[in-house]
Protein backbone atom coordinates (compact mmCIF):
# COMPACT_ATOMS: atom_id res chain seq x y z
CA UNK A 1 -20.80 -33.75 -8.72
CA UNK A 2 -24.73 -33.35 -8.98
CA UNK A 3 -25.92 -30.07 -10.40
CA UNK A 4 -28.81 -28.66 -7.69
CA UNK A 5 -31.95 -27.60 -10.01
CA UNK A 6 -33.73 -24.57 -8.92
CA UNK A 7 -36.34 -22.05 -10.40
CA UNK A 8 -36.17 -18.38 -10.89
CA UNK A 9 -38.31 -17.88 -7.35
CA UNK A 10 -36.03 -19.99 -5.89
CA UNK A 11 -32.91 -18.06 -7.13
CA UNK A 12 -34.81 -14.76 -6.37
CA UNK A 13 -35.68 -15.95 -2.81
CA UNK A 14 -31.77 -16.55 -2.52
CA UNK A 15 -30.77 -13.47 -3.62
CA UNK A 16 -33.26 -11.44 -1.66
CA UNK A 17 -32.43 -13.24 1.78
CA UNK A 18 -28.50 -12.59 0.66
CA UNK A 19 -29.27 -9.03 0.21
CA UNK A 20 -30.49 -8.50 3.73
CA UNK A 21 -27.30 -10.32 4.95
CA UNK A 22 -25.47 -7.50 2.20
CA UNK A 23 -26.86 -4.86 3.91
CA UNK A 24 -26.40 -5.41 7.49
CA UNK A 25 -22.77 -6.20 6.88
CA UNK A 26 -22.42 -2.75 4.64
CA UNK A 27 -23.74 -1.06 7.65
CA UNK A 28 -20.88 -2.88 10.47
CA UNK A 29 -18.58 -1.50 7.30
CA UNK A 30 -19.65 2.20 7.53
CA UNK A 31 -19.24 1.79 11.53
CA UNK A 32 -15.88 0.56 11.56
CA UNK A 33 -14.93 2.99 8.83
CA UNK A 34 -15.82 5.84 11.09
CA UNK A 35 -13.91 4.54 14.41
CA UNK A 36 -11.02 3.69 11.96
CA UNK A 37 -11.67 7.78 11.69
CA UNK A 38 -12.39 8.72 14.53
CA UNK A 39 -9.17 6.60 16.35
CA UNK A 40 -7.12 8.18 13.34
CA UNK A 41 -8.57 11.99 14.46
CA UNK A 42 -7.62 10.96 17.92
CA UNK A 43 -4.44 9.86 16.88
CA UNK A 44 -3.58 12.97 14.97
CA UNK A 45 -4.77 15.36 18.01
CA UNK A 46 -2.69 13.38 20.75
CA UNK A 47 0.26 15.38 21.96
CA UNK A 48 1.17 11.77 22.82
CA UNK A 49 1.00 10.10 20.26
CA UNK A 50 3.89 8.03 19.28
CA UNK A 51 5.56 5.92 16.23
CA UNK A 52 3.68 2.91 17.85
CA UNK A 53 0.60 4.28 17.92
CA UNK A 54 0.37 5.68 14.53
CA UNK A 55 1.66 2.39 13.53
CA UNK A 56 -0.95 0.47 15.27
CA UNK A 57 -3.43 2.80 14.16
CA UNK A 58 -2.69 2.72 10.79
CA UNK A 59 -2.71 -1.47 11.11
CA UNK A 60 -6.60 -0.95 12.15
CA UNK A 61 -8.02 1.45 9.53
CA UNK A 62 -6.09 -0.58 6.87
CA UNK A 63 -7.39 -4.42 8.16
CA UNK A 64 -11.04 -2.43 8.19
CA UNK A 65 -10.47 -1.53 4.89
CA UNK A 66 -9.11 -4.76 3.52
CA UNK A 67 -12.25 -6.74 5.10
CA UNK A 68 -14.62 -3.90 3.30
CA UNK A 69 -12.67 -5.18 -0.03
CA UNK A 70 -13.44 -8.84 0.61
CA UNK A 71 -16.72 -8.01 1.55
CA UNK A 72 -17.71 -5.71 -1.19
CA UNK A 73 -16.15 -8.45 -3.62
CA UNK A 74 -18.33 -11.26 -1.88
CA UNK A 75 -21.44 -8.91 -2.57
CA UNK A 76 -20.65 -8.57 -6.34
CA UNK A 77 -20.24 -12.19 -6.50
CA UNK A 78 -24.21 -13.11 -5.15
CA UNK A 79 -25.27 -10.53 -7.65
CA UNK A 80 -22.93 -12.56 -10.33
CA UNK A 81 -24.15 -15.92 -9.52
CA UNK A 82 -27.43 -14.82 -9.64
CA UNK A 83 -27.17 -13.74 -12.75
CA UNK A 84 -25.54 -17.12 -13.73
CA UNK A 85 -27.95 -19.24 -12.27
CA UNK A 86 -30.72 -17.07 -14.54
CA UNK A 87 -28.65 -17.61 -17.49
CA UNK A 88 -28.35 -21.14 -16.73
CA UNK A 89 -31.78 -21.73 -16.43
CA UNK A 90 -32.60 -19.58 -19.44
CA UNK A 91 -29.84 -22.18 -21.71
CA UNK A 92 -31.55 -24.91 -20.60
CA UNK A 93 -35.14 -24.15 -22.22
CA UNK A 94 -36.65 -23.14 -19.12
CA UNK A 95 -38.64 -19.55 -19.62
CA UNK A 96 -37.70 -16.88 -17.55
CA UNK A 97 -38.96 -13.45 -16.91
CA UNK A 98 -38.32 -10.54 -18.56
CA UNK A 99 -37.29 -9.38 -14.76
CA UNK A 100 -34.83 -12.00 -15.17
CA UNK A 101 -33.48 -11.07 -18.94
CA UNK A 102 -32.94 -7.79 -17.16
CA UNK A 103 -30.75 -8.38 -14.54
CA UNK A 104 -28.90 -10.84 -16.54
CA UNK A 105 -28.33 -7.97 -18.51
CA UNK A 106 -27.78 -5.00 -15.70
CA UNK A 107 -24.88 -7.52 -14.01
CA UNK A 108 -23.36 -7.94 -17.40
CA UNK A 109 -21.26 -10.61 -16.79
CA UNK A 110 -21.63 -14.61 -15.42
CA UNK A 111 -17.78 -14.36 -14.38
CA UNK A 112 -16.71 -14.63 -11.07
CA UNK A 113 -15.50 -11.39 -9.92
CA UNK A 114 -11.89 -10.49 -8.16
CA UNK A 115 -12.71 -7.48 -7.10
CA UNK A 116 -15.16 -4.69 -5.93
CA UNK A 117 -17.23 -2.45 -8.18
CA UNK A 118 -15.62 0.59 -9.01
CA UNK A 119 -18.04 2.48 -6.56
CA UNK A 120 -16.73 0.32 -3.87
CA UNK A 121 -13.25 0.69 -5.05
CA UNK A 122 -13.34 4.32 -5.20
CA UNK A 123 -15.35 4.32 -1.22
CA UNK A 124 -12.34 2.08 0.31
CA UNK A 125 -9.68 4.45 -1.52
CA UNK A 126 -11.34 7.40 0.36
CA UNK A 127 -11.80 5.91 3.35
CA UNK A 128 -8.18 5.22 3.20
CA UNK A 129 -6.72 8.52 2.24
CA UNK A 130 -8.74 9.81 5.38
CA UNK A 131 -7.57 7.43 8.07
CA UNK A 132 -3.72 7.60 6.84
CA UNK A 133 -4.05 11.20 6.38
CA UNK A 134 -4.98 11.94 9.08
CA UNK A 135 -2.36 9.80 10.92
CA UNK A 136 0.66 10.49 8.95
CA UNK A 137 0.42 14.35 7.45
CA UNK A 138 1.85 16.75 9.00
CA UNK A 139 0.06 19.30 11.23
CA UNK A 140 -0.51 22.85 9.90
């Protein structure tokens, strides 16, 4: 397989344009979080509501939240290989930035990750304690 070459503007550029991508997904995240919430709410205040529904709502919040994992895990992965295409270019003689030594150092790691930052680990466990609360509880 032949190894693309690239310098630290190009790996910046690359980062920076997968940043904006980052962001605009995080946002679609925070929106479907909230209508997981808000159907949940709804769910919760229906007289109507039945086994089904709960079920089906519960199915939604949880396939938001699983997508928010898998997307917050793709997002610590462009930081990672970032970082390891930095390192890589640092092993092989070329000088870097001192920008660069500092992110290398900030990520911490060249390993791919398997899972979310804690932050993001700890927002998806809320989320979800909210949107099967407020489904399954009881009412008081």
């Amino acid at each position: 397989m032949k190894e693309i070459k690239m310098d630290e503007l190009q790996l910046w550029n690359l980062w920076s344009s997968n940043r904006i991508g980052s962001g605009l997904i995080n946002i679609g995240i925070v929106l479907a979080i909230w209508l997981s919430i808000r159907i949940a709410a709804a769910t919760r205040a229906s007289d109507e509501s039945s086994l089904l529904t709960k079920i089906i709502s519960s199915a939604f919040g949880l396939t938001i939240l699983s997508f928010a994992w898998e997307q917050y895990t793709i997002v610590a992965n462009l930081w990672i290989s970032t970082a390891r295409g930095l390192s890589n270019l640092k092993e092989a003689g070329t000088e870097v930035t001192s920008t660069a030594d500092g992110f290398i150092a900030y990520v911490g790691t060249t390993d791919t990750a398997t899972m979310p930052i804690p932050v993001g680990i700890a927002f998806i466990a809320i989320s979800g304690l909210i949107i099967i609360g407020n489904i399954w509880l009881p009412k008081q």
